[in-house]
Protein backbone atom coordinates (compact mmCIF):
# COMPACT_ATOMS: atom_id res chain seq x y z
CA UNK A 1 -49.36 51.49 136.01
CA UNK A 2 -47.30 51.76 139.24
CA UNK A 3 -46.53 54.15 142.01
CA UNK A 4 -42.49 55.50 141.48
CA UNK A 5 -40.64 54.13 144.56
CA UNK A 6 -41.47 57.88 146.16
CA UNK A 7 -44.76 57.39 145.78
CA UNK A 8 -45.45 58.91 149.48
CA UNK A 9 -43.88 62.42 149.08
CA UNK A 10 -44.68 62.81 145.22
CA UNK A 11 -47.61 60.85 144.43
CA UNK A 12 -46.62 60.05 141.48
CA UNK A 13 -47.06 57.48 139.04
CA UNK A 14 -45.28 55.35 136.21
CA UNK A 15 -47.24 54.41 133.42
CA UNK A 16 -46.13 51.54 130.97
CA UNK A 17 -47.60 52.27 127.08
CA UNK A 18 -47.51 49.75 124.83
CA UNK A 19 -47.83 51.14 120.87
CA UNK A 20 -50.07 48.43 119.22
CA UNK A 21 -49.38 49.24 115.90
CA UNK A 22 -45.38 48.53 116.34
CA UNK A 23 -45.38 46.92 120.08
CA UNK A 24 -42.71 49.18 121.28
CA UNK A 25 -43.25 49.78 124.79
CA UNK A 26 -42.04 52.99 126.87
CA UNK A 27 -42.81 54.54 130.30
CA UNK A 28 -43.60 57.60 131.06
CA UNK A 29 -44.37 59.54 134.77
CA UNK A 30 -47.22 61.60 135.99
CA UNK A 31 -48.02 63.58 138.10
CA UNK A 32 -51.92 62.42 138.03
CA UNK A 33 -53.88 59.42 136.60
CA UNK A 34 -57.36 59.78 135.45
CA UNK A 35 -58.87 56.01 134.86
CA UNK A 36 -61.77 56.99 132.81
CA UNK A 37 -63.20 53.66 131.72
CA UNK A 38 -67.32 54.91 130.91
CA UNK A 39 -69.05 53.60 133.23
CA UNK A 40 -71.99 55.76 131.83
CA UNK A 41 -70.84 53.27 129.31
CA UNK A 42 -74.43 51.79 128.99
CA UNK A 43 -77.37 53.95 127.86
CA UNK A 44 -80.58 54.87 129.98
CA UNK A 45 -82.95 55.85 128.04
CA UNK A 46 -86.05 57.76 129.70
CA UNK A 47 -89.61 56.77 128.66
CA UNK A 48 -92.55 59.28 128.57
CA UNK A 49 -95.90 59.69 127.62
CA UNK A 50 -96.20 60.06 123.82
CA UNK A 51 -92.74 58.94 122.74
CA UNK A 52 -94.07 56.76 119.54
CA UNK A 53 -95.49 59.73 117.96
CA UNK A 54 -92.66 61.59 117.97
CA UNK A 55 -91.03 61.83 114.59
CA UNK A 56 -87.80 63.45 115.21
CA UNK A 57 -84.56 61.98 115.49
CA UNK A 58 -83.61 60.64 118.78
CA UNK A 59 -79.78 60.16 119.97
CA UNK A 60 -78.54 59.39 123.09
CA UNK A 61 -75.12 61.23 123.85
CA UNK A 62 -73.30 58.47 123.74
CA UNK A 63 -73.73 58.03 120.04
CA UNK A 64 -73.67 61.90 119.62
CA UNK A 65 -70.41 62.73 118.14
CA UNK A 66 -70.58 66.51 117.35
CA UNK A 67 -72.76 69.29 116.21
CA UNK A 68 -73.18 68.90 112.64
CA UNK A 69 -76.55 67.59 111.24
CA UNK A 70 -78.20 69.91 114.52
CA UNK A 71 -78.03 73.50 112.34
CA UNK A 72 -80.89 75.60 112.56
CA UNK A 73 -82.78 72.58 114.66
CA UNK A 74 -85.24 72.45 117.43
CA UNK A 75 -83.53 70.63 120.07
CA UNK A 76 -84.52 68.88 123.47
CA UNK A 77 -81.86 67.67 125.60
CA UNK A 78 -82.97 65.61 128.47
CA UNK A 79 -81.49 65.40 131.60
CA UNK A 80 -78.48 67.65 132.78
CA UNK A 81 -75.50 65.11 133.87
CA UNK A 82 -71.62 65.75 132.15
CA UNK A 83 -72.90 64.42 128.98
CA UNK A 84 -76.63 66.34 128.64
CA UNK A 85 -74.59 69.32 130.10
CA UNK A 86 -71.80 69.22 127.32
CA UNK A 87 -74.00 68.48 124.44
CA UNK A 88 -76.75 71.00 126.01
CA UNK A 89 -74.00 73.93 125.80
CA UNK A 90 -72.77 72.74 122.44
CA UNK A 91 -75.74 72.66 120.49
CA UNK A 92 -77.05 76.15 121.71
CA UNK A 93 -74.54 77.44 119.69
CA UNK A 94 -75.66 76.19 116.26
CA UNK A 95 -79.48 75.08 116.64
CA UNK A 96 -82.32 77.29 116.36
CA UNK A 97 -83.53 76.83 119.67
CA UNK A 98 -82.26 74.04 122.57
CA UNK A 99 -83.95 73.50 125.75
CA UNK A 100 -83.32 71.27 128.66
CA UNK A 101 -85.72 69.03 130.33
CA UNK A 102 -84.60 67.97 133.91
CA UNK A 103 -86.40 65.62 135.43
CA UNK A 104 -84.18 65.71 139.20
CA UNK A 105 -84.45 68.34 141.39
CA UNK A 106 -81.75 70.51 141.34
CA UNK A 107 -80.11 74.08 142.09
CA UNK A 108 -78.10 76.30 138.99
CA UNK A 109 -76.44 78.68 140.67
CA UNK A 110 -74.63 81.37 138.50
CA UNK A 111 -71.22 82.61 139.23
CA UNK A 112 -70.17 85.24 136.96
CA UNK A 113 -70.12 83.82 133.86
CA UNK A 114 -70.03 80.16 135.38
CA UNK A 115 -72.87 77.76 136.89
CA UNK A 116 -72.82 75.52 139.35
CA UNK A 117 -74.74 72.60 140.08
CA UNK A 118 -76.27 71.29 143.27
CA UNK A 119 -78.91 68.33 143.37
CA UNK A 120 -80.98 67.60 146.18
């Protein structure tokens, strides 16, 4: 990845791919790079009073893959970041009930049909 030799007026870049099934390389240019390399990579997962006796499933969203297996469930979805959020909206779609715990302090603030989220 390199900025084209106009870099200053276009910001744009040049991106080198290399296919690692056949090793043929190409570039390509964009107008935008996104580097998205997890670094909610590793998982936090919150304690609480009473955890052992639970006998539900647990899965934190970064082993949660899709919907299926969540029909007709009772789901809690804890905390409200770009994962919780996604999964959250997903899942209220197919389970029988999903709730949201939050444990920051935080402002939704509805837009229309949008929300908006501001923490404290």
């Amino acid at each position: 990845m390199s900025p084209v030799s106009e870099f200053s007026e276009s910001g744009r870049w040049e991106i080198e791919i290399k296919d690692l099934k056949t090793g043929n390389t190409s570039k390509e240019t964009y107008d935008g790079v996104l580097v998205c390399t997890g670094h909610h990579a590793e998982k936090h997962l919150p304690h609480f009073e009473g955890e052992d006796e639970f006998q539900g499933q647990k899965v934190h969203t970064h082993d949660y893959r899709d919907y299926k297996g969540f029909d007709e469930k009772r789901v809690v979805i804890i905390g409200i970041g770009n994962s919780g959020g996604d999964v959250a909206v997903e899942l209220s779609k197919v389970c029988k009930q999903a709730s949201t715990c939050i444990y920051i302090l935080l402002w939704l603030i509805f837009i229309g049909e949008d929300v908006v989220i501001a923490t404290e």
